[in-house]
C-alpha atoms as a PDB file:
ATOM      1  CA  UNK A   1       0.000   0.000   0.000  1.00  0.00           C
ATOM      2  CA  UNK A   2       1.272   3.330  -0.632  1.00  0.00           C
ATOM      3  CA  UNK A   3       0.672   6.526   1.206  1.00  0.00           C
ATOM      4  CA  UNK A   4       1.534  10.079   0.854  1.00  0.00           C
ATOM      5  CA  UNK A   5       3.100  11.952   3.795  1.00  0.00           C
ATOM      6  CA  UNK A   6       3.426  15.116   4.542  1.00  0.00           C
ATOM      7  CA  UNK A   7       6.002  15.804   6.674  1.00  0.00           C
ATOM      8  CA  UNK A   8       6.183  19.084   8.744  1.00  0.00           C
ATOM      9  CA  UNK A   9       9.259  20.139  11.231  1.00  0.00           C
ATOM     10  CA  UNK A  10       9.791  22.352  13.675  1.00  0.00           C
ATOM     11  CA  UNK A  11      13.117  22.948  15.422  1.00  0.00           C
ATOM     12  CA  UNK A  12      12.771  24.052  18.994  1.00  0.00           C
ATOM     13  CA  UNK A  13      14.531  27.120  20.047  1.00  0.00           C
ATOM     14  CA  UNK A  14      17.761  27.347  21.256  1.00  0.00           C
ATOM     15  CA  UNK A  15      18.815  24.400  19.152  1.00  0.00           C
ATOM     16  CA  UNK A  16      22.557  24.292  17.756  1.00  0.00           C
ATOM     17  CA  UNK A  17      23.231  24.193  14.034  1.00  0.00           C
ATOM     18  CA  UNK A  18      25.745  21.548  15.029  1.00  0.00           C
ATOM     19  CA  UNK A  19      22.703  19.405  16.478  1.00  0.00           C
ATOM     20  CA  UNK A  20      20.326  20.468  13.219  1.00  0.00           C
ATOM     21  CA  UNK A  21      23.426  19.429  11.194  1.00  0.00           C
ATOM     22  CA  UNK A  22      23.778  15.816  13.063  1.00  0.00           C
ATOM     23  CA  UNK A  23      20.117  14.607  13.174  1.00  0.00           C
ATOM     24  CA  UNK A  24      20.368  15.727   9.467  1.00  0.00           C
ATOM     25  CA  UNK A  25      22.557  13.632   8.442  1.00  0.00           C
ATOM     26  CA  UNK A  26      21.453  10.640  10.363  1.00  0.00           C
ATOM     27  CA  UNK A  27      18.175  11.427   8.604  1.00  0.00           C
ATOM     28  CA  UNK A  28      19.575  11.113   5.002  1.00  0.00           C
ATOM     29  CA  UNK A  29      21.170   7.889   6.073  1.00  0.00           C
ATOM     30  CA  UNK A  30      17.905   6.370   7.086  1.00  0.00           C
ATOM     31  CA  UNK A  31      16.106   7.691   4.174  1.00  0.00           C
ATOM     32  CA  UNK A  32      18.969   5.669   2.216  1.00  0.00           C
ATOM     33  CA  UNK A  33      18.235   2.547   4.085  1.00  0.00           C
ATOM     34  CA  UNK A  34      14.465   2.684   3.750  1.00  0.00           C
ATOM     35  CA  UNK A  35      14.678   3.396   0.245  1.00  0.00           C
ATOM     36  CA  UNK A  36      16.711   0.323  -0.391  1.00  0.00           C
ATOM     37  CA  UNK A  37      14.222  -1.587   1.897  1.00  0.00           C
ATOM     38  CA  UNK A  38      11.292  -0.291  -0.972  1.00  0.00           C
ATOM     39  CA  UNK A  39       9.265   1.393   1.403  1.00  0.00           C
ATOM     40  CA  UNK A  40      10.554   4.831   0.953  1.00  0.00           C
ATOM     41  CA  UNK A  41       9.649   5.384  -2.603  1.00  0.00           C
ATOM     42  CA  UNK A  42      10.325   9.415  -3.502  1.00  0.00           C
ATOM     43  CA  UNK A  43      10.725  12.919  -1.698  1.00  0.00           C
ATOM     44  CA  UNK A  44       9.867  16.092  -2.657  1.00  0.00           C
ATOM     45  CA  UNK A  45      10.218  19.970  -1.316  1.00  0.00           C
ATOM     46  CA  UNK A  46       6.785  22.000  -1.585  1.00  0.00           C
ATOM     47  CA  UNK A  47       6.761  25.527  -1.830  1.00  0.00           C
ATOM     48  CA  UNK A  48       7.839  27.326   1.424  1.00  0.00           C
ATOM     49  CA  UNK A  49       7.617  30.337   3.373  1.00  0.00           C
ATOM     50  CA  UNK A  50      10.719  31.603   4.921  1.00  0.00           C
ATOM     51  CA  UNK A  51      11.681  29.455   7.222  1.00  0.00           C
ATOM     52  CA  UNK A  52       9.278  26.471   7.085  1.00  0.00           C
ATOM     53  CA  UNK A  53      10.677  23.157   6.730  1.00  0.00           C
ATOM     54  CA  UNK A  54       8.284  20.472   4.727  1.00  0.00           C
ATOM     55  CA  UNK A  55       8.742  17.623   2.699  1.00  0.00           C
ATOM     56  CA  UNK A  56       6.302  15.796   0.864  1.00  0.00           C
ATOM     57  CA  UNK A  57       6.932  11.689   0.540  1.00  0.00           C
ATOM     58  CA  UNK A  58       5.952   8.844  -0.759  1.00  0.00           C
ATOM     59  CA  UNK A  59       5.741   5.461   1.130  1.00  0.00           C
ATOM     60  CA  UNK A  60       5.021   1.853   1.208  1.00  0.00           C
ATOM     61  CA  UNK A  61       4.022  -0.198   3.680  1.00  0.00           C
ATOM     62  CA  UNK A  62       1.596  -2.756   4.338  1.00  0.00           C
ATOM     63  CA  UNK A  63      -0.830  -0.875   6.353  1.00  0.00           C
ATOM     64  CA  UNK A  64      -0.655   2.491   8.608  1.00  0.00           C
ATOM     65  CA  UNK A  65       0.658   0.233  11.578  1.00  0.00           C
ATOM     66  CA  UNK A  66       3.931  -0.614   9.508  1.00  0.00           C
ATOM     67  CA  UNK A  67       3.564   2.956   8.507  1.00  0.00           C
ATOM     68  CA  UNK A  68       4.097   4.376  11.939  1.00  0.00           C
ATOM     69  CA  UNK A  69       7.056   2.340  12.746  1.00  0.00           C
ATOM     70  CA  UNK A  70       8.991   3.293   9.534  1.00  0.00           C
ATOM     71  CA  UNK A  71       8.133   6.951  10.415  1.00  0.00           C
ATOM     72  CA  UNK A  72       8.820   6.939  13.629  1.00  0.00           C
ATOM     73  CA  UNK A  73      12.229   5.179  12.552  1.00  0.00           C
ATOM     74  CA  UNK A  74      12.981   8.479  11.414  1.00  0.00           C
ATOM     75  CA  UNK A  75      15.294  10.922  12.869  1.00  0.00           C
ATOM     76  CA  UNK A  76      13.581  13.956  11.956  1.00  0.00           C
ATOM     77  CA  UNK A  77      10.533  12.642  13.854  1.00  0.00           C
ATOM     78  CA  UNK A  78      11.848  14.430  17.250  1.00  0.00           C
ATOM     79  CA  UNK A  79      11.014  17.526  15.888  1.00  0.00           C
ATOM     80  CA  UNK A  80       7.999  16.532  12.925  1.00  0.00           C
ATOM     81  CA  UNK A  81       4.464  15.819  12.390  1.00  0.00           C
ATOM     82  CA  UNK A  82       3.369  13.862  10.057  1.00  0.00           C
ATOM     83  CA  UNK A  83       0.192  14.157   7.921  1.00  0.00           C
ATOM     84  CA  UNK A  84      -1.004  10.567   6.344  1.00  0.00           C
ATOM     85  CA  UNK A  85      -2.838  10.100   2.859  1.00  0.00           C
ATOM     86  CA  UNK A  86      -3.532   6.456   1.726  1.00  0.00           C
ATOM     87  CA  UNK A  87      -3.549   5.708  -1.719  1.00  0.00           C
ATOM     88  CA  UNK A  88      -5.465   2.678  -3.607  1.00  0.00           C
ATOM     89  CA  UNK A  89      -4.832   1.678  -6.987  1.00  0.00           C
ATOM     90  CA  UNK A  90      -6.237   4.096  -9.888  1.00  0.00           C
ATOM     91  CA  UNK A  91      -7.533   1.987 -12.688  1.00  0.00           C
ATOM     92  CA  UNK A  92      -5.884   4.493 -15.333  1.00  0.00           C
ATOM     93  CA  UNK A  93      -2.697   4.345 -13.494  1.00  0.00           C
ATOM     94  CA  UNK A  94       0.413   4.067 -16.361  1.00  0.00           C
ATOM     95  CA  UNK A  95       3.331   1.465 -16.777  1.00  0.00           C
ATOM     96  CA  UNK A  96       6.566   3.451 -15.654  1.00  0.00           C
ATOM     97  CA  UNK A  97       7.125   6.387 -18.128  1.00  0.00           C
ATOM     98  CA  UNK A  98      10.004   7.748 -20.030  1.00  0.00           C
ATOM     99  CA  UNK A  99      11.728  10.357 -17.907  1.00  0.00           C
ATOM    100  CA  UNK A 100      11.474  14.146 -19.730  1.00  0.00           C
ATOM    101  CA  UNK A 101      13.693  17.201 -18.654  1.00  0.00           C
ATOM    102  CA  UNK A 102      10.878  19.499 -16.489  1.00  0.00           C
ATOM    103  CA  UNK A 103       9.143  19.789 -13.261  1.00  0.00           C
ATOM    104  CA  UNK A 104       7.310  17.641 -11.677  1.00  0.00           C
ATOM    105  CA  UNK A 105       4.077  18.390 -10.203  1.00  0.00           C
ATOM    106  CA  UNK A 106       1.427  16.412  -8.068  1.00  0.00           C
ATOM    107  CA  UNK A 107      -2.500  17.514  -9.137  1.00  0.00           C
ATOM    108  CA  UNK A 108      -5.545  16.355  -7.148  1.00  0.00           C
ATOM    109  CA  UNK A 109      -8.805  16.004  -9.401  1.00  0.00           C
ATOM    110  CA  UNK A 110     -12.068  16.533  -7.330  1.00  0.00           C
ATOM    111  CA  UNK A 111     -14.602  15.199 -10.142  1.00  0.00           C
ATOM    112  CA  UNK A 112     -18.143  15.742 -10.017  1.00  0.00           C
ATOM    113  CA  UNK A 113     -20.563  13.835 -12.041  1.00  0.00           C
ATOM    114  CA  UNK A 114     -23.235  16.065 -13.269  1.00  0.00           C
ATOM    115  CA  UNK A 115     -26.725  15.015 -12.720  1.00  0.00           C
ATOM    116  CA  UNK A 116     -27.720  15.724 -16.169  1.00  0.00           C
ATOM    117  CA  UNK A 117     -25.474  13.343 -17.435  1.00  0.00           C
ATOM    118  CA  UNK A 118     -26.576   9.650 -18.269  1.00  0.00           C
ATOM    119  CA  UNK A 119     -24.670   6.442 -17.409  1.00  0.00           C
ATOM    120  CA  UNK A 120     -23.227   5.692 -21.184  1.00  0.00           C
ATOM    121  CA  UNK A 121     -21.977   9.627 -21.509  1.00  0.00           C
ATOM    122  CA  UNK A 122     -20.433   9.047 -18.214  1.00  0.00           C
ATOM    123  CA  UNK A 123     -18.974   5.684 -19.251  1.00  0.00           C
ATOM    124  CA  UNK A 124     -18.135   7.209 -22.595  1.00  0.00           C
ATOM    125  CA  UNK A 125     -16.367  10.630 -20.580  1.00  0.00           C
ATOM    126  CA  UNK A 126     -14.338   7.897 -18.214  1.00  0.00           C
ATOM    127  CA  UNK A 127     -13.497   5.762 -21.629  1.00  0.00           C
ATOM    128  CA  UNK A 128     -11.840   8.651 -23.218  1.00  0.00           C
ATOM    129  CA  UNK A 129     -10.259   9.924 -20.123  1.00  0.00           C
ATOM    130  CA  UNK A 130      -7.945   6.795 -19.987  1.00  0.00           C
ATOM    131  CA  UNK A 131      -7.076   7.459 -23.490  1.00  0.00           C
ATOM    132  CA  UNK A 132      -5.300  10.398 -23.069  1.00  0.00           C
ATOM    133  CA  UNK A 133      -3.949   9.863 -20.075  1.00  0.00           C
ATOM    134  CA  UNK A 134      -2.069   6.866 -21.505  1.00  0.00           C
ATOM    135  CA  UNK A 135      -1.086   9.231 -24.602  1.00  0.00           C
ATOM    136  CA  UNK A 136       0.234  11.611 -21.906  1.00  0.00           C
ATOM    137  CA  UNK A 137       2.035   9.010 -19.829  1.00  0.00           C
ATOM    138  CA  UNK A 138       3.685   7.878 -23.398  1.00  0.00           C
ATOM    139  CA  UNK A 139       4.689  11.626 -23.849  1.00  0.00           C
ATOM    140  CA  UNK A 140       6.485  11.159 -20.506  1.00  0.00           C
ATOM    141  CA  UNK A 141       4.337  13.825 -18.810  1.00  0.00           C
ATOM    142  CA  UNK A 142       1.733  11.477 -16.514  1.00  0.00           C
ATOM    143  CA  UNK A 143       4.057   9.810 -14.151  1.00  0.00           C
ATOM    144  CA  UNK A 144       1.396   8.027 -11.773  1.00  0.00           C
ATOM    145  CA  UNK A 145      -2.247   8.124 -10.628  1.00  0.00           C
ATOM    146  CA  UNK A 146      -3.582   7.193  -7.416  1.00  0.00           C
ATOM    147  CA  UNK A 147      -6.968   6.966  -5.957  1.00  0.00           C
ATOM    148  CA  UNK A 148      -7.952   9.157  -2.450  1.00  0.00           C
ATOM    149  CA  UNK A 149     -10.368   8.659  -0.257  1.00  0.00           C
ATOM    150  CA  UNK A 150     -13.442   9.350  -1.596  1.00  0.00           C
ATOM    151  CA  UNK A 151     -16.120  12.179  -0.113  1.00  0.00           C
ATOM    152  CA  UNK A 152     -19.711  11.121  -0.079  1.00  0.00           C
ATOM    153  CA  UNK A 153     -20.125  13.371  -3.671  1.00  0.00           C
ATOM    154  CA  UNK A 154     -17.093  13.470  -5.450  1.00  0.00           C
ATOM    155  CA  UNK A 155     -14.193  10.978  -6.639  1.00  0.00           C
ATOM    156  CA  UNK A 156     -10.903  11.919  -6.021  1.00  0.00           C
ATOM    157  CA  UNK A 157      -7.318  11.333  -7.385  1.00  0.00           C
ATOM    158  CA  UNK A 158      -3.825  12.576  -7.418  1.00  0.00           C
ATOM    159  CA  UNK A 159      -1.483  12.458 -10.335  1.00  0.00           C
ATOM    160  CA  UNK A 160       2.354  13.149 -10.102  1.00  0.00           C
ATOM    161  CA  UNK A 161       3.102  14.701 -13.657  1.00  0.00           C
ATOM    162  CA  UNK A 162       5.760  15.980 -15.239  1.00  0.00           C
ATOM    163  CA  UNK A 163       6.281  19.554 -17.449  1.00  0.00           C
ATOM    164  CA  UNK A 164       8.332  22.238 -19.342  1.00  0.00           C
ATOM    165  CA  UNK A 165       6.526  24.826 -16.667  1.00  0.00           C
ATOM    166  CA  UNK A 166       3.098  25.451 -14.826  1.00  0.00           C
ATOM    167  CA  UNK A 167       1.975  26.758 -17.981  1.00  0.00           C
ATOM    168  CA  UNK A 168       2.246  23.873 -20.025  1.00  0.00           C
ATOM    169  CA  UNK A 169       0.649  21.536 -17.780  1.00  0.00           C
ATOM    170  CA  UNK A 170      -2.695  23.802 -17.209  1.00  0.00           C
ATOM    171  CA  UNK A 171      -2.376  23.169 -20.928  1.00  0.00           C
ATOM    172  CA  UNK A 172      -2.121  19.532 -20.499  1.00  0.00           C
ATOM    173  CA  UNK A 173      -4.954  19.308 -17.825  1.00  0.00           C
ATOM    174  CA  UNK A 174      -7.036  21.077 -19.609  1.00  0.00           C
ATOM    175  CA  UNK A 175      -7.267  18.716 -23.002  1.00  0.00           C
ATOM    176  CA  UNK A 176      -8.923  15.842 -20.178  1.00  0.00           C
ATOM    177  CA  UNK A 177     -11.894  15.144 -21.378  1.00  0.00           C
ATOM    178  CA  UNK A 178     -13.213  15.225 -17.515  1.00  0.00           C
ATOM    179  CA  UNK A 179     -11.955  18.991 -16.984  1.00  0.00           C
ATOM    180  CA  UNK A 180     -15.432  20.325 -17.426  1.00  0.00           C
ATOM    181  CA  UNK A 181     -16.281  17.822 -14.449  1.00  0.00           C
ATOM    182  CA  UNK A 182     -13.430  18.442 -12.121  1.00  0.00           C
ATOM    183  CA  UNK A 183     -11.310  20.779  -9.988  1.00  0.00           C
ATOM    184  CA  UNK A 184      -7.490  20.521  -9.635  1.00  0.00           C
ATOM    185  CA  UNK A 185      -5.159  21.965  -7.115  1.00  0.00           C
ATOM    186  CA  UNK A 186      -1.592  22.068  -8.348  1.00  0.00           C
ATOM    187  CA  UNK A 187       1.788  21.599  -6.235  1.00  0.00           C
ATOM    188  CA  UNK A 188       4.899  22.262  -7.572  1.00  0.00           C
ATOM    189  CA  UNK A 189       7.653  19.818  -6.282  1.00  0.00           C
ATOM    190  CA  UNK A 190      11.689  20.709  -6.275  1.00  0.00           C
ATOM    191  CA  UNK A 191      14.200  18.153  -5.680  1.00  0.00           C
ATOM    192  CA  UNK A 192      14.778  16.712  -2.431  1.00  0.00           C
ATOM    193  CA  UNK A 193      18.446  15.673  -1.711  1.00  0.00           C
ATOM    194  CA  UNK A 194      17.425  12.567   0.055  1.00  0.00           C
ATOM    195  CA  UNK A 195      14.832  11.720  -3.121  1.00  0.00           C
ATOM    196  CA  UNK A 196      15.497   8.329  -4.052  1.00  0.00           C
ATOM    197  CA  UNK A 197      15.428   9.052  -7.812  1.00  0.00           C
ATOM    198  CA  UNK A 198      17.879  11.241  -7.935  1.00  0.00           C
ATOM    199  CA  UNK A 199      20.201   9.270  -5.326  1.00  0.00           C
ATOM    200  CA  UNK A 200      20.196   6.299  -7.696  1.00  0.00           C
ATOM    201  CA  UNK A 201      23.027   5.016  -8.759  1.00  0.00           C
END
């Protein structure tokens, strides 16, 4: 099972740099170790404010029990809080992508079926949806989708994408066939220097 994390920390006052410095580097080496274990899959920086410190990841485990342990294995956890997402399968998820120079961004759709529409123009919307998201993962700019939670209304989803710029992938979002259906909020992700993708070897 996967899950996404957000991961918020707050260094109490009066702390050295030498001690910030320490835990951070026993942090990196743990990130190393659960990334070669498979259950710490990719990190992220969100934008930030002066002086907050958050970092978006991605996780497997087999449930939120195993969860817990591997983030309180953590050295960062002294000081963090941690904000839990499960993910499920999404039936238009894509086969691993070719990598393209850009940013990466994660999107979360909030669709909303229209009353006025039947069940074969729904079927037919959902049908050409997972066209062109697999013509977009074969362009290299949808990297995964996951399922959320679902409200009572609306489905849900997040999508980790990849583009030139924020302007090219309002672009891309918009030629979905569900964007007259659904809501996205956009986060723009830098690198991480404890990301797993770009400490591979």
């Amino acid at each position: 099972m996967e899950f996404l994390v957000t991961m918020t920390t707050v260094v109490p006052n009066g702390t050295t740099d030498q001690t910030v410095e320490e835990i951070r580097s026993r942090e990196a080496t743990r990130s190393r170790e659960l990334s070669a274990d498979g259950h710490l899959l990719r990190l992220w920086r969100p934008p930030l404010r002066p002086g907050e410190w958050r970092t978006l990841g991605l996780f497997s485990a087999a449930d939120e029990d195993e969860l817990e342990d591997i983030l309180a294995s953590m050295p960062l956890r002294v000081w963090r809080s941690d904000q839990v997402v499960p993910l499920s399968d999404h039936p238009n998820d894509p086969p691993a992508s070719r990598a393209i120079p850009g940013t990466e961004f994660l999107t979360t759709f909030e669709v909303t079926f229209p009353d006025s529409a039947g069940e074969q123009e729904v079927a037919d919307v959902k049908a050409r949806e997972a066209a062109r998201i697999h013509e977009l993962a074969e362009e290299g700019h949808v990297v995964r989708l996951w399922s959320l939670p679902p409200t009572p209304r609306h489905w849900r989803a997040l999508g980790l994408w990849r583009a030139e710029d924020a302007t090219e992938l309002q672009v891309l979002l918009k030629s979905l066939p569900m964007d007259a259906w659904m809501t996205t909020e956009t986060t723009p992700l830098t690198e991480h220097p404890n990301d797993p993708a770009s400490t591979e070897a």
